[in-house]
Protein backbone atom coordinates (compact mmCIF):
# COMPACT_ATOMS: atom_id res chain seq x y z
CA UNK A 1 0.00 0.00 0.00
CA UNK A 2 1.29 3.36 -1.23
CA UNK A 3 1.52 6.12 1.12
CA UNK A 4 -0.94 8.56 -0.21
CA UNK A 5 -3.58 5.08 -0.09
CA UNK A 6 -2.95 4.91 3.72
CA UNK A 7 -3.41 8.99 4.10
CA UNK A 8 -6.89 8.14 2.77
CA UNK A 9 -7.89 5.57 4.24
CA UNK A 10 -7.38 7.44 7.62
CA UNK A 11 -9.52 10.05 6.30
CA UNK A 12 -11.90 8.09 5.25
CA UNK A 13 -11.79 6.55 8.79
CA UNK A 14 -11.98 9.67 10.42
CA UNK A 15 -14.62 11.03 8.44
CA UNK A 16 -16.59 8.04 9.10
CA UNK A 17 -16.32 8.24 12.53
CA UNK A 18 -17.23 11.92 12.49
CA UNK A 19 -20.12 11.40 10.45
CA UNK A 20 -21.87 8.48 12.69
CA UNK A 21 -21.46 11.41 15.79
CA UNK A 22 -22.87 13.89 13.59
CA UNK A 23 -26.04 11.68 13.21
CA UNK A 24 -26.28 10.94 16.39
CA UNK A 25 -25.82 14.43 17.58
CA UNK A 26 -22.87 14.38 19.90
CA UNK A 27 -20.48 16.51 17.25
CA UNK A 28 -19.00 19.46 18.56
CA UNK A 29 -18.46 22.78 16.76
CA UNK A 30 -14.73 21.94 16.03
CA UNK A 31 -15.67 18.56 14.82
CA UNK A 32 -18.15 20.42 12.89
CA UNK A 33 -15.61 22.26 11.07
CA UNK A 34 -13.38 18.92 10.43
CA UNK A 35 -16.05 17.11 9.11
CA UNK A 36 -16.39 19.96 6.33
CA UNK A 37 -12.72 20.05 5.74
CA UNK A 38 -12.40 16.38 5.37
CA UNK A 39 -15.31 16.32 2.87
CA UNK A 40 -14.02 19.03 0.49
CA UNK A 41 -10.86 17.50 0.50
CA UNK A 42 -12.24 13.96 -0.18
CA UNK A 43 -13.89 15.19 -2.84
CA UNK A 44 -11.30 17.16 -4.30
CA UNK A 45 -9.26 14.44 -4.37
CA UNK A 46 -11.94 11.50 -5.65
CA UNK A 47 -11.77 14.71 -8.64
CA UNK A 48 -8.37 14.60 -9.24
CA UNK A 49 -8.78 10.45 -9.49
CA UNK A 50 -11.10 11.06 -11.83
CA UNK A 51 -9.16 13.31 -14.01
CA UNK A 52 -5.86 11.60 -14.15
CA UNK A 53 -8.00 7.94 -14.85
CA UNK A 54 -9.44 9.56 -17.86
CA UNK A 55 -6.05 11.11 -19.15
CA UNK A 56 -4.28 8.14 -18.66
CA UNK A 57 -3.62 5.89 -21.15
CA UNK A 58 -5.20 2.61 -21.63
CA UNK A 59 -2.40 0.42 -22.77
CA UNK A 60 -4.09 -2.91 -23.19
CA UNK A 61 -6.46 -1.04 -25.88
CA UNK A 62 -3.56 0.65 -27.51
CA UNK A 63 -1.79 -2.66 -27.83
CA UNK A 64 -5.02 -3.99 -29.22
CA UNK A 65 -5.55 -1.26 -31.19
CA UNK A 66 -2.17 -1.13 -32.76
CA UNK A 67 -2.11 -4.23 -33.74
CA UNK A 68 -5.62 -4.53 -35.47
CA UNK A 69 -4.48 -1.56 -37.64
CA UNK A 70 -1.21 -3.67 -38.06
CA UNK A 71 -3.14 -6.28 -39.36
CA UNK A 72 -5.43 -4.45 -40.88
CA UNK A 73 -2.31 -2.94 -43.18
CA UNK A 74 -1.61 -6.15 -44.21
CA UNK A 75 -4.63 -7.55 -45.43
CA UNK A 76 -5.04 -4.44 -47.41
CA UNK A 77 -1.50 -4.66 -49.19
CA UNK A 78 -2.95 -8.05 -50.18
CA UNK A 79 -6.27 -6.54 -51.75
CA UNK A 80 -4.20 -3.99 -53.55
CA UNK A 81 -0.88 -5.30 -54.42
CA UNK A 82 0.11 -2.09 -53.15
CA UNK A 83 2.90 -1.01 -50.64
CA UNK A 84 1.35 0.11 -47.34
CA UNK A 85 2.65 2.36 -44.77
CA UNK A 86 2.59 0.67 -40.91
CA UNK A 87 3.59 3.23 -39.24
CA UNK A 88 1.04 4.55 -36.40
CA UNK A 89 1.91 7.94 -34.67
CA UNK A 90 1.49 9.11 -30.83
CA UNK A 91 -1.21 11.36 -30.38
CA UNK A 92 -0.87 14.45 -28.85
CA UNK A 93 -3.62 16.91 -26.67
CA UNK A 94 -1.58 19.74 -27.79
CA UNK A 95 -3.30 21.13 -31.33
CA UNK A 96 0.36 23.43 -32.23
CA UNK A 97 2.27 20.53 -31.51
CA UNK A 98 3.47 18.76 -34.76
CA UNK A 99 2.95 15.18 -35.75
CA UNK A 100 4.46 13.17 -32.78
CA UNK A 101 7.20 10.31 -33.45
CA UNK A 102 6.13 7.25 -34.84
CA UNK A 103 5.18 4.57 -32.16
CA UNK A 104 6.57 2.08 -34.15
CA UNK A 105 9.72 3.06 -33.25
CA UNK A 106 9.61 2.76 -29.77
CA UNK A 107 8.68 -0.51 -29.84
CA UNK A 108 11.66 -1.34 -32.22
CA UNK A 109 14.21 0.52 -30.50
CA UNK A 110 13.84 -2.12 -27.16
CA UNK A 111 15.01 -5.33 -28.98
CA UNK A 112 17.51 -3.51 -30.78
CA UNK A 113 19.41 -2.33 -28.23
CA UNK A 114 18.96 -5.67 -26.05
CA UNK A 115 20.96 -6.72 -29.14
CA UNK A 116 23.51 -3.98 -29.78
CA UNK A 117 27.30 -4.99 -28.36
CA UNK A 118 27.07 -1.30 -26.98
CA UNK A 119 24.26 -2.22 -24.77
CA UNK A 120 26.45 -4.88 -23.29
CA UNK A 121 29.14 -2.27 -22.09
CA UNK A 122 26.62 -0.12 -20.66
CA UNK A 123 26.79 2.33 -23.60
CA UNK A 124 23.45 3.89 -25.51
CA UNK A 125 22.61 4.40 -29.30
CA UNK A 126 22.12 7.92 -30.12
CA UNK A 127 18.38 8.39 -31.06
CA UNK A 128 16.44 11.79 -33.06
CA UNK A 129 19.95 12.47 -34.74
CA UNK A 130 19.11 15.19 -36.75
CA UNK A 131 21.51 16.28 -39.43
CA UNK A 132 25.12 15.70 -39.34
CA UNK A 133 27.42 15.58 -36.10
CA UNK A 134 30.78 16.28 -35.98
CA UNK A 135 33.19 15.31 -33.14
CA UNK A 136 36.68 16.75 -33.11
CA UNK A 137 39.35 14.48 -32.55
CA UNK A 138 42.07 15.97 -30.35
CA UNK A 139 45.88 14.31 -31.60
CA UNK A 140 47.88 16.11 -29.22
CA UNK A 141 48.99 19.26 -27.85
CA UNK A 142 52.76 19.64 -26.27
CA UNK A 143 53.50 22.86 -24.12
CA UNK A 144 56.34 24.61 -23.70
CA UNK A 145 58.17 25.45 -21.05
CA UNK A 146 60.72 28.56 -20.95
CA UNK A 147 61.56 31.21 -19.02
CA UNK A 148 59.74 34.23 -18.11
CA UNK A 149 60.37 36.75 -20.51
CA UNK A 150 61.06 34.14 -23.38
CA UNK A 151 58.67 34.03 -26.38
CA UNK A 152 56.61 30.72 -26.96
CA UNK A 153 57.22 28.46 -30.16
CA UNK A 154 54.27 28.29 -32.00
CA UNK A 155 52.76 24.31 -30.99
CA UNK A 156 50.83 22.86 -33.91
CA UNK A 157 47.21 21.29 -32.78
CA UNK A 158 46.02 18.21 -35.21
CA UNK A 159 42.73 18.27 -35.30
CA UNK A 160 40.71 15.14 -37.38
CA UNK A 161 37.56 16.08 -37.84
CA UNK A 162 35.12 12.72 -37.54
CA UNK A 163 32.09 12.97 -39.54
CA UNK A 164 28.87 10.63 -39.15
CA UNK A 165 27.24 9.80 -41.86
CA UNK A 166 23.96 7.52 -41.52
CA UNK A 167 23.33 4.36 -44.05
CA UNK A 168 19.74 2.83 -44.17
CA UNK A 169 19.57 -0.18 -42.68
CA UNK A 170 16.95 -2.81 -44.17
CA UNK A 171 15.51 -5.88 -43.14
CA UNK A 172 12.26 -7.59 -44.20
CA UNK A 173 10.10 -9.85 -41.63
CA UNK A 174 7.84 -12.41 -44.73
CA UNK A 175 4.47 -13.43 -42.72
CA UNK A 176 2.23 -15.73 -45.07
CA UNK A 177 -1.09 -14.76 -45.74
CA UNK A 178 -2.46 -17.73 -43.49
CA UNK A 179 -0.95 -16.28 -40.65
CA UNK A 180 -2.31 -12.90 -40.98
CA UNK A 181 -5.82 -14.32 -41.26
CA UNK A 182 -5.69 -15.49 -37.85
CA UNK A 183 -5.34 -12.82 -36.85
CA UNK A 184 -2.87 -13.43 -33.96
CA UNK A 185 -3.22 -10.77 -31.40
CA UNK A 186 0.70 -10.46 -30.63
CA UNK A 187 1.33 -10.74 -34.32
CA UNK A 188 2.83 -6.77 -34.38
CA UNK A 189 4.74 -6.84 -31.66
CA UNK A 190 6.34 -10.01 -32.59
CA UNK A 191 6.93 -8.94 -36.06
CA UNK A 192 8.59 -5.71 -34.71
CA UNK A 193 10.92 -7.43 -32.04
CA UNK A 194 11.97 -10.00 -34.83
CA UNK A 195 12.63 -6.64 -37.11
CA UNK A 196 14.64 -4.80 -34.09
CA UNK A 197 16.69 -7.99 -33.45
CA UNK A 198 17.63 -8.30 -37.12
CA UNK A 199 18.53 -4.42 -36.90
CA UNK A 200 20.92 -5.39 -34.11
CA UNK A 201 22.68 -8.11 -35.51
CA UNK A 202 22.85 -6.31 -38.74
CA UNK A 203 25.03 -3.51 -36.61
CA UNK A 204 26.90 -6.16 -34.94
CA UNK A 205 28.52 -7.56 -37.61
CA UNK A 206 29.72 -4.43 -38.67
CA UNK A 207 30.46 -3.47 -35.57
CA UNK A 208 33.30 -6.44 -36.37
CA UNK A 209 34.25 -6.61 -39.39
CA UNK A 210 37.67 -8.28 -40.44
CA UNK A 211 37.99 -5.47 -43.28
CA UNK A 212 36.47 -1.77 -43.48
CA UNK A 213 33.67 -0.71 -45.25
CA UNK A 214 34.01 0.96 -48.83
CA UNK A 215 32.82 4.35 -50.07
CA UNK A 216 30.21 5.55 -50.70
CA UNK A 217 28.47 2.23 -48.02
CA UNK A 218 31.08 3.74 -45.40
CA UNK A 219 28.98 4.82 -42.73
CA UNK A 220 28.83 1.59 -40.46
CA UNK A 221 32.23 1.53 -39.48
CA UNK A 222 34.41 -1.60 -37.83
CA UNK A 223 35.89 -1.21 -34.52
CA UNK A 224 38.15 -4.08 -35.57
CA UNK A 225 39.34 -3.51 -39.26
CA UNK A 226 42.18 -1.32 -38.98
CA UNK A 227 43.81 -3.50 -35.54
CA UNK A 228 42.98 -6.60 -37.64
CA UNK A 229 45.37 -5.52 -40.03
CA UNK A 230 48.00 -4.09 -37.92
CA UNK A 231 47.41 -6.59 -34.76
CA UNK A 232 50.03 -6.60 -31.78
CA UNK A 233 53.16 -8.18 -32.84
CA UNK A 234 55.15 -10.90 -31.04
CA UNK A 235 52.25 -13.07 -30.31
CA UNK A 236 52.99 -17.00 -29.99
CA UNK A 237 49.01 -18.02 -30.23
CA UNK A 238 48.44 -20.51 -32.44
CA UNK A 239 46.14 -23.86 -33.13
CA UNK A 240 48.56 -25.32 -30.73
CA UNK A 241 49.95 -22.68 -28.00
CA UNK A 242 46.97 -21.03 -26.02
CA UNK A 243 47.54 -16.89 -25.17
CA UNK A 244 49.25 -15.99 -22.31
CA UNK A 245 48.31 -13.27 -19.43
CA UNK A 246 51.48 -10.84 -20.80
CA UNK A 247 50.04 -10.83 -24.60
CA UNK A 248 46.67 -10.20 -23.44
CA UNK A 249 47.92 -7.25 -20.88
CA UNK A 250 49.95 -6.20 -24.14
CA UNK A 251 46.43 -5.23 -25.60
CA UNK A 252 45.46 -2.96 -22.65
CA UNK A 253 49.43 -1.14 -22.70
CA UNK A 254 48.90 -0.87 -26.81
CA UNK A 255 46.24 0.98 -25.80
CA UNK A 256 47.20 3.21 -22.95
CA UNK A 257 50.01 4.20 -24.94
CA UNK A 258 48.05 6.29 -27.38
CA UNK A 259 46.47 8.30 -24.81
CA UNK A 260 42.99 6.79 -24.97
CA UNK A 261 40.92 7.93 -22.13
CA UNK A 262 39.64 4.90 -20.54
CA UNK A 263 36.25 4.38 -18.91
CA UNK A 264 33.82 1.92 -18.02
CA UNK A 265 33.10 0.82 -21.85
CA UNK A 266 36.78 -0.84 -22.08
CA UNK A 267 36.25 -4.23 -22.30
CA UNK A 268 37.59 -7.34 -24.04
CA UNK A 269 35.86 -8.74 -27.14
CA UNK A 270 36.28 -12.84 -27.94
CA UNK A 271 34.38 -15.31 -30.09
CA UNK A 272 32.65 -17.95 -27.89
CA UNK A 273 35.64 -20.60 -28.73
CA UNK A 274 37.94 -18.45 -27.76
CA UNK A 275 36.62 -17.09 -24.54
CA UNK A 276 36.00 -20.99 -23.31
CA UNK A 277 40.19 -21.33 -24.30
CA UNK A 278 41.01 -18.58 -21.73
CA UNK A 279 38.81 -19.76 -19.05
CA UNK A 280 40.40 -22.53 -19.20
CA UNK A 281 44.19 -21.33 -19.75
CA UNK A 282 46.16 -20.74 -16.43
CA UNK A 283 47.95 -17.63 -15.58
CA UNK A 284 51.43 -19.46 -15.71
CA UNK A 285 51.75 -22.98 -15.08
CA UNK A 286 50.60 -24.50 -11.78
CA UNK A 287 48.60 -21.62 -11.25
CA UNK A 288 45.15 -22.52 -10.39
CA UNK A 289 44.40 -19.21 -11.25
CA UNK A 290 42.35 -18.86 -14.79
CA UNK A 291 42.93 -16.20 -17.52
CA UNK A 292 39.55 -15.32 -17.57
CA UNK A 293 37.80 -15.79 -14.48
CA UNK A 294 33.72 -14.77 -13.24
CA UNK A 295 33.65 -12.89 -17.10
CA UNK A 296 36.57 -10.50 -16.57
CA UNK A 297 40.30 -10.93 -17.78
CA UNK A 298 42.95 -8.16 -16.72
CA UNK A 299 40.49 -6.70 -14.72
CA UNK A 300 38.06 -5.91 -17.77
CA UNK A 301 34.76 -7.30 -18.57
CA UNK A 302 34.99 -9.54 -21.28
CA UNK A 303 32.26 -10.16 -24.21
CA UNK A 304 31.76 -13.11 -25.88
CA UNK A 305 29.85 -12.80 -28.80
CA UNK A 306 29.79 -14.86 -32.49
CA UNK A 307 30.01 -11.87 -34.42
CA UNK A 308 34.12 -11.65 -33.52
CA UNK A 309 36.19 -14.00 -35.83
CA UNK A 310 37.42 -16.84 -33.74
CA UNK A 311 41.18 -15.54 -34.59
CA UNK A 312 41.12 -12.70 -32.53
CA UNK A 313 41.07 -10.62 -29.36
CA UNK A 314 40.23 -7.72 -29.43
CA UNK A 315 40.34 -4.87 -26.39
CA UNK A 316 39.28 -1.18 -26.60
CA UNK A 317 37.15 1.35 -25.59
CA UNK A 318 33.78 1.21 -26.92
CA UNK A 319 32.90 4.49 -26.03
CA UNK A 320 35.03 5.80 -28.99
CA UNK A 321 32.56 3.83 -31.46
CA UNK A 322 29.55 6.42 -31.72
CA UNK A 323 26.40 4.85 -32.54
CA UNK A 324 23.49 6.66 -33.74
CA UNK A 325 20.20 6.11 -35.11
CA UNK A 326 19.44 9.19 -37.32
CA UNK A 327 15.73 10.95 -38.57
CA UNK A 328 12.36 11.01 -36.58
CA UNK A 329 12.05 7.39 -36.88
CA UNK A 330 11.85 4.30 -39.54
CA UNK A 331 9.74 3.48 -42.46
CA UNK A 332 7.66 -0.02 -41.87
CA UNK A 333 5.82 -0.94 -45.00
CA UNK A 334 3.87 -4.13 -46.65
CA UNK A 335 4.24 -5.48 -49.33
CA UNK A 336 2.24 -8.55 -50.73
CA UNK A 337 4.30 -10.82 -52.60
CA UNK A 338 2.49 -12.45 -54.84
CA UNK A 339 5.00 -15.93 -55.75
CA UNK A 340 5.42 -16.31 -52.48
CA UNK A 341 1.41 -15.54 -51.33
CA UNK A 342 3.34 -14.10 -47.97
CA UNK A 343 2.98 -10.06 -46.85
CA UNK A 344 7.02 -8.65 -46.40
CA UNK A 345 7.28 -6.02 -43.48
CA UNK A 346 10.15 -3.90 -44.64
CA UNK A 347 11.78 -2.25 -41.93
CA UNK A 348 14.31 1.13 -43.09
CA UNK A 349 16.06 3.34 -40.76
CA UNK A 350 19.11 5.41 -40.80
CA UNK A 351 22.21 4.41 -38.48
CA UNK A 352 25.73 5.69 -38.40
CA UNK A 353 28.58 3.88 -36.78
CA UNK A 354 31.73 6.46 -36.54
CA UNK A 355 34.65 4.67 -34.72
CA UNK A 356 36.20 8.10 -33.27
CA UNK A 357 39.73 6.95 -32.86
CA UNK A 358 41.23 3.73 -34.40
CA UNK A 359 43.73 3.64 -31.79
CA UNK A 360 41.23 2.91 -28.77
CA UNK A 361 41.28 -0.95 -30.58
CA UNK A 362 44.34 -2.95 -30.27
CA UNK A 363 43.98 -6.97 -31.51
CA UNK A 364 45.60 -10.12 -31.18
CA UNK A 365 45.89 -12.71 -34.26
CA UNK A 366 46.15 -16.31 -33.76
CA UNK A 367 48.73 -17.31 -36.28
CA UNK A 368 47.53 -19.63 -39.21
């Protein structure tokens, strides 16, 4: 019971009490004048109930709603053989406010994220990015130090400029016609996680990617491209010889050495395989001690996830991987296809993955 419950149910109980003297005629002026107070605010507040139960949403029956006019889209893509837009938009009680995001994705946005890598090292996708951010990369700055009355050399500043630049993502969810006549009553929702999941993985892969992406598709960049190419030398793993605690340490001081700021994004980044290796690896011989142990190695977190080659290890700072989902929202459409007799829910948004500074990545090959 909520606080503001057990405040009225004492004046409720008071009034009560008040009342049955009332009627029997033993209330005295002062009760009099509680009595009146206590009914003016009971009422005021059985108003205010009111009110806020009326403008309060009814989410069962927006579900319900939403996903009969889901339907609803579907079966008349199939009557037409005509694209149909899905997309339903929050209402609003404000008449100069203009058209609200689409719901569609808010309900997208959920499973994506549960998906995203980012997620995993408590980091969040940018959402509403409107235009074209810019984030100045600082290279380095050296002062000077001189006497007094001694002039200053002039100290040049590098400054990359990083630029975003969104690429629609696509995926399609195919839902056969019998399906969509019975009219299943989660059918949206389910079609929409399924769409959001895809979106994820999509990003994911990516996210690591043995080799960059080319112009003009360049906007979904690879943490792991440019340290797969360049990864820490002097490395003995191999099919045969397991990593050691001073190569994987040599990942973090790669690193450090190019003044990356770290923060609570730095983690470790293995393929399933390999992650059960270094749980399993001691830190030196007859050392019950494990690599990895209770998910962290080095004292970083470390994710295991298929979409890392199993030939790698990879450590950085995710942070320095900006991911942002650009525009008011995305475009869901169906589309009957006919040699298939199935509807297509086409899901397009616009994501940008700008990996800020290569050097926050340093990798490990195993050798071939």
């Amino acid at each position: 019971m909520t606080k503001e419950q057990e405040e009225l149910m004492e004046l409720h109980a008071r009034f009560k009490e008040l009342q049955t003297k009332r009627k029997s005629g033993e209330l005295s002026e002062d009760e009099q004048r509680t009595l009146i107070q206590l009914s003016e605010e009971l009422q005021e507040r059985g108003i205010d109930a009111l009110v806020e139960k009326a403008l309060t949403k009814d989410v069962a029956n927006e579900a319900r709603e939403a996903n009969s006019k889901f339907i609803e889209a579907g079966q008349r893509c199939f009557n037409t053989h005509q694209a149909v837009d899905c997309e339903m938009r929050a209402t609003t009680m404000a008449g100069n406010v203009k058209a609200a995001m689409p719901t569609v994705i808010n309900e997208v946005i959920n499973p994506l994220e549960a998906e995203l890598i980012h997620t995993k090292v408590g980091l969040k996708m940018q959402t509403g990015v409107v235009g074209q951010p810019i984030w100045p990369v600082l290279a380095g700055i050296t002062a000077t130090i001189a006497n007094e009355d001694v002039a200053l050399t002039d100290q040049t500043i590098s400054l990359d400029k990083v630029v975003a630049k969104s690429e629609r993502v696509g995926v399609i969810a195919p839902v056969t016609i019998q399906a969509l006549d019975a009219t299943n009553l989660n059918m949206r929702s389910i079609v929409l996680e399924r769409l959001g999941k895809a979106v994820g993985a999509t990003i994911n892969s990516a996210l690591f990617a043995k080799t960059a992406p080319v112009a003009p598709n360049n906007g979904i960049g690879s943490v792991l491209a440019t340290p797969y190419a360049t990864p820490v030398a002097g490395t003995a793993w191999s099919g045969t010889v397991a990593p050691t605690i001073k190569e994987i340490v040599s990942l973090e001081a790669e690193v450090l050495g190019k003044d990356v700021r770290m923060d609570d994004s730095a983690a470790y980044f293995v393929h399933p395989k390999t992650y059960c290796l270094l749980k399993s690896t001691p830190v030196e011989k007859g050392n019950p001690q494990m690599i990895l142990q209770d998910g962290y190695m080095n004292g970083y977190r470390v994710v295991s996830t298929t979409f890392m080659p199993e030939d790698a290890i990879l450590f950085g700072v995710m942070s320095y991987a900006v991911l942002a989902h650009h525009g008011s929202g995305d475009r869901l459409f169906a589309q009957y296809i006919g040699r298939n007799d199935r509807i297509e829910f086409s899901l397009n948004g616009d994501y940008s993955l700008t990996v800020l500074r290569n050097e926050a990545f340093a990798c490990m090959k195993r050798k071939a």
